[in-house]
Each structure stands twice: as C-alpha cells, then as structure tokens.
C-alpha atoms as a PDB file:
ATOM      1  CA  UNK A   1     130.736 129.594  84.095  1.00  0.00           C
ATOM      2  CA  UNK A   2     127.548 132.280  84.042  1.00  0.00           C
ATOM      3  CA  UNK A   3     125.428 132.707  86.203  1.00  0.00           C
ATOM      4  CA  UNK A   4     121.772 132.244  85.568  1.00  0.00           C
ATOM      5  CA  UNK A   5     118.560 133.904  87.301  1.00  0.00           C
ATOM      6  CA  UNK A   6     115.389 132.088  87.172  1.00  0.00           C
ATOM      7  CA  UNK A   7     112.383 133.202  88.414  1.00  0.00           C
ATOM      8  CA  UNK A   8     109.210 132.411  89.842  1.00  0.00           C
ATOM      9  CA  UNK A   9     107.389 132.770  86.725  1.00  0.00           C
ATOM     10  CA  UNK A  10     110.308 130.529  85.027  1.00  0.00           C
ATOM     11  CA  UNK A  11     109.477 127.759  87.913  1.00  0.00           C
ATOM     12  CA  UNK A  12     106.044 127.865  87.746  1.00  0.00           C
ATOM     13  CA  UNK A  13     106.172 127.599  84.024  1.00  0.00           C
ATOM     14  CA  UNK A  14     108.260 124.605  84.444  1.00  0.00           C
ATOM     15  CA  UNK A  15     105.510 123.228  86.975  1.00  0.00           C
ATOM     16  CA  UNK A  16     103.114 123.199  84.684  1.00  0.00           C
ATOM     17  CA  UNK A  17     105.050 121.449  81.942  1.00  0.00           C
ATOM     18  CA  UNK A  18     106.133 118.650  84.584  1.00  0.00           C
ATOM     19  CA  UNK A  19     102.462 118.239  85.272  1.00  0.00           C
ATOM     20  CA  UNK A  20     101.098 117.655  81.962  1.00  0.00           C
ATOM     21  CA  UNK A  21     103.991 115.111  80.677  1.00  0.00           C
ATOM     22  CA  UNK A  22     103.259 113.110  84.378  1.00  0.00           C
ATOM     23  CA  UNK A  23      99.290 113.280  83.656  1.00  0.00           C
ATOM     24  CA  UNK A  24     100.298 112.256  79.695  1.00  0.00           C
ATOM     25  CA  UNK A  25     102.272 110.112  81.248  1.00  0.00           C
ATOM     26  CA  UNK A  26      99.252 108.241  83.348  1.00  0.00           C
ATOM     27  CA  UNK A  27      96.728 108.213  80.995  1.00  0.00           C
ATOM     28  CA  UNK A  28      99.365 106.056  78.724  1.00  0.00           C
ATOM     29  CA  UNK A  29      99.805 103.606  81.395  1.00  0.00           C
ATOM     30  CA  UNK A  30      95.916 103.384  82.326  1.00  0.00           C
ATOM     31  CA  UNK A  31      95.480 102.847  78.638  1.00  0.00           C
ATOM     32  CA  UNK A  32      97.889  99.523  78.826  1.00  0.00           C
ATOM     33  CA  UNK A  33      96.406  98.652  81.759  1.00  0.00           C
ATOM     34  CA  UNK A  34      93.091  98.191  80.340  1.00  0.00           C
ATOM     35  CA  UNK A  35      94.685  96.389  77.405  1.00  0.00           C
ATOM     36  CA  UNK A  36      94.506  92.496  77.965  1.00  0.00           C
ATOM     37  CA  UNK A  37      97.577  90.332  77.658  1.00  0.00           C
ATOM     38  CA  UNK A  38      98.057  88.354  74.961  1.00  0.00           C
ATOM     39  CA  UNK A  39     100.865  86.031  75.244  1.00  0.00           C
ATOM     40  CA  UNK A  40     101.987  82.857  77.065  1.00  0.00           C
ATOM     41  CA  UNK A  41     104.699  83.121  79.337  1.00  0.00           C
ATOM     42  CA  UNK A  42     108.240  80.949  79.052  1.00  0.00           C
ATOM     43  CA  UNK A  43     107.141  77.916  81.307  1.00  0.00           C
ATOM     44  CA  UNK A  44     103.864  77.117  78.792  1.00  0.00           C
ATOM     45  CA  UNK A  45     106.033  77.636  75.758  1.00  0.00           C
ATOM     46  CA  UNK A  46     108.400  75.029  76.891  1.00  0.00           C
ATOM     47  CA  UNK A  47     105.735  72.608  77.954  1.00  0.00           C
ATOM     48  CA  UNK A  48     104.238  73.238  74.200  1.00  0.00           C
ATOM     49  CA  UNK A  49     107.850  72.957  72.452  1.00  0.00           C
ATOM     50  CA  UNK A  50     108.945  70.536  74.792  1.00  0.00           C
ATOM     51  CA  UNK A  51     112.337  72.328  75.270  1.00  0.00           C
ATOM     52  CA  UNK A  52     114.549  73.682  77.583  1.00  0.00           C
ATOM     53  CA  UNK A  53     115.661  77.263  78.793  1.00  0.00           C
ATOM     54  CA  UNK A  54     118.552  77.546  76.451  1.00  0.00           C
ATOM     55  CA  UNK A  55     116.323  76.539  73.104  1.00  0.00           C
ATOM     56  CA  UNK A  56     113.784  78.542  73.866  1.00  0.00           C
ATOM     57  CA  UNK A  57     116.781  81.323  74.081  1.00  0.00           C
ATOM     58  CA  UNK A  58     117.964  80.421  70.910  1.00  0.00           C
ATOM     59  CA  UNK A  59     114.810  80.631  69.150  1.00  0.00           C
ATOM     60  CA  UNK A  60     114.505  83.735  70.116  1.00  0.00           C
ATOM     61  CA  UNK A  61     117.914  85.228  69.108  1.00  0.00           C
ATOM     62  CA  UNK A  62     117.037  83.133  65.509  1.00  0.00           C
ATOM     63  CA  UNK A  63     114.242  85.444  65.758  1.00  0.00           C
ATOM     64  CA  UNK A  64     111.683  82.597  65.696  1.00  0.00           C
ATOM     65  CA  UNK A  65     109.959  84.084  68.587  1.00  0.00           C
ATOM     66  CA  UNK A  66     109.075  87.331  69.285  1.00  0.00           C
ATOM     67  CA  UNK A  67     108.760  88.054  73.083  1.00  0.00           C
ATOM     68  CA  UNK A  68     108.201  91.029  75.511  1.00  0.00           C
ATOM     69  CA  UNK A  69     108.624  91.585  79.206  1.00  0.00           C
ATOM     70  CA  UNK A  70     105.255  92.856  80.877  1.00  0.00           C
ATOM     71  CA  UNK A  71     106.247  93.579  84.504  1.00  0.00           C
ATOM     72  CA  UNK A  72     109.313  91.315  84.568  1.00  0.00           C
ATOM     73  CA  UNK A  73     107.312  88.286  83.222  1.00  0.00           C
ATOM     74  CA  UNK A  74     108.387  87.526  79.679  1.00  0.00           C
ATOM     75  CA  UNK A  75     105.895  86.620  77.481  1.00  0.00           C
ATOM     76  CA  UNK A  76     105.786  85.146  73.986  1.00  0.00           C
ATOM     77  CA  UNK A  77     103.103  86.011  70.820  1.00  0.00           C
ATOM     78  CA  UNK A  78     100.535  82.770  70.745  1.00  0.00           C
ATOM     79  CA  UNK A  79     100.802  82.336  66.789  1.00  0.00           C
ATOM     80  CA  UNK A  80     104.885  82.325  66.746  1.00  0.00           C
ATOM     81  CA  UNK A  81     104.408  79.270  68.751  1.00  0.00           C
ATOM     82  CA  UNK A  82     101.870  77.775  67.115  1.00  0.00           C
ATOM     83  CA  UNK A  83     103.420  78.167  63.668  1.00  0.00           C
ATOM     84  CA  UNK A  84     106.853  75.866  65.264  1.00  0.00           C
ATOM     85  CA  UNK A  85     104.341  73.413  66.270  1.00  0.00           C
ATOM     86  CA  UNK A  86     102.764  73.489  62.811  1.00  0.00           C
ATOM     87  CA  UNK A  87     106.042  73.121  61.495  1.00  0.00           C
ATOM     88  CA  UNK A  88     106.931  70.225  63.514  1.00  0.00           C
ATOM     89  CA  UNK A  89     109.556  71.566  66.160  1.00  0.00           C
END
C-alpha cells in the first residue's frame, strides 16, 4: 500500500467541490418543494376503489397504478384511478 500526500491546496479544492454539489444539491430540493403535489394518497384510493390493502398492492405490481413515496406518504397519479373507475373496477 502507497502512501499518499495531500495538501492544503488538494483539501481546499475538495471544499469547494463539496460546496457546490450541497448548494446544487438545495436548490433541487427548494425546486420540489415549491412543486405542488399531485396525487391522492392510499386511504382515498381505497375509499374510491372500494378495496383493500392487498388489491390496491396488486394493482400496482399489475402496473395499473403508478405510485410514488413523497416523504414516506405514498401517493397515487389522479387519472390512473380514475381510468379503473371508468372502467368499472
């Protein structure tokens, strides 16, 4: 195993790097902050579908429903919903 010098100008250069990726970093998150949510979360899908837990799972592994987690709340896109009710689910 080598040995390897770094120096002050090596840390300082790294510094500056780690700066700019965190303040990249922040303005992505202020950006999705400012974004509104669009979504309904699991409880007002299964009072729409009238289903339980497991179906709503299901639907999603069929692919029927495509979801996200926000925060740790899942939430599911408005017109995959509405196009199961449409289609009599």
């Amino acid at each position: 195993m080598g040995v390897e010098i770094i120096t002050k100008e090596d840390l300082q250069h790294f510094r500056m790097q780690l700066l700019n990726d965190l303040k990249e970093w922040a303005s992505h998150l202020k950006q999705a902050s400012r974004e509104p949510l669009e979504g309904l979360r699991t409880k007002n899908v299964r009072q729409i579908l009238k289903c339980s837990t497991g179906k709503l799972y299901i639907l999603r592994d069929a692919g029927k429903l495509r979801w996200k987690i926000v925060g740790g709340t899942v939430y599911y896109r408005k017109e995959d919903v509405k196009k199961l009710v449409e289609e009599g689910f």
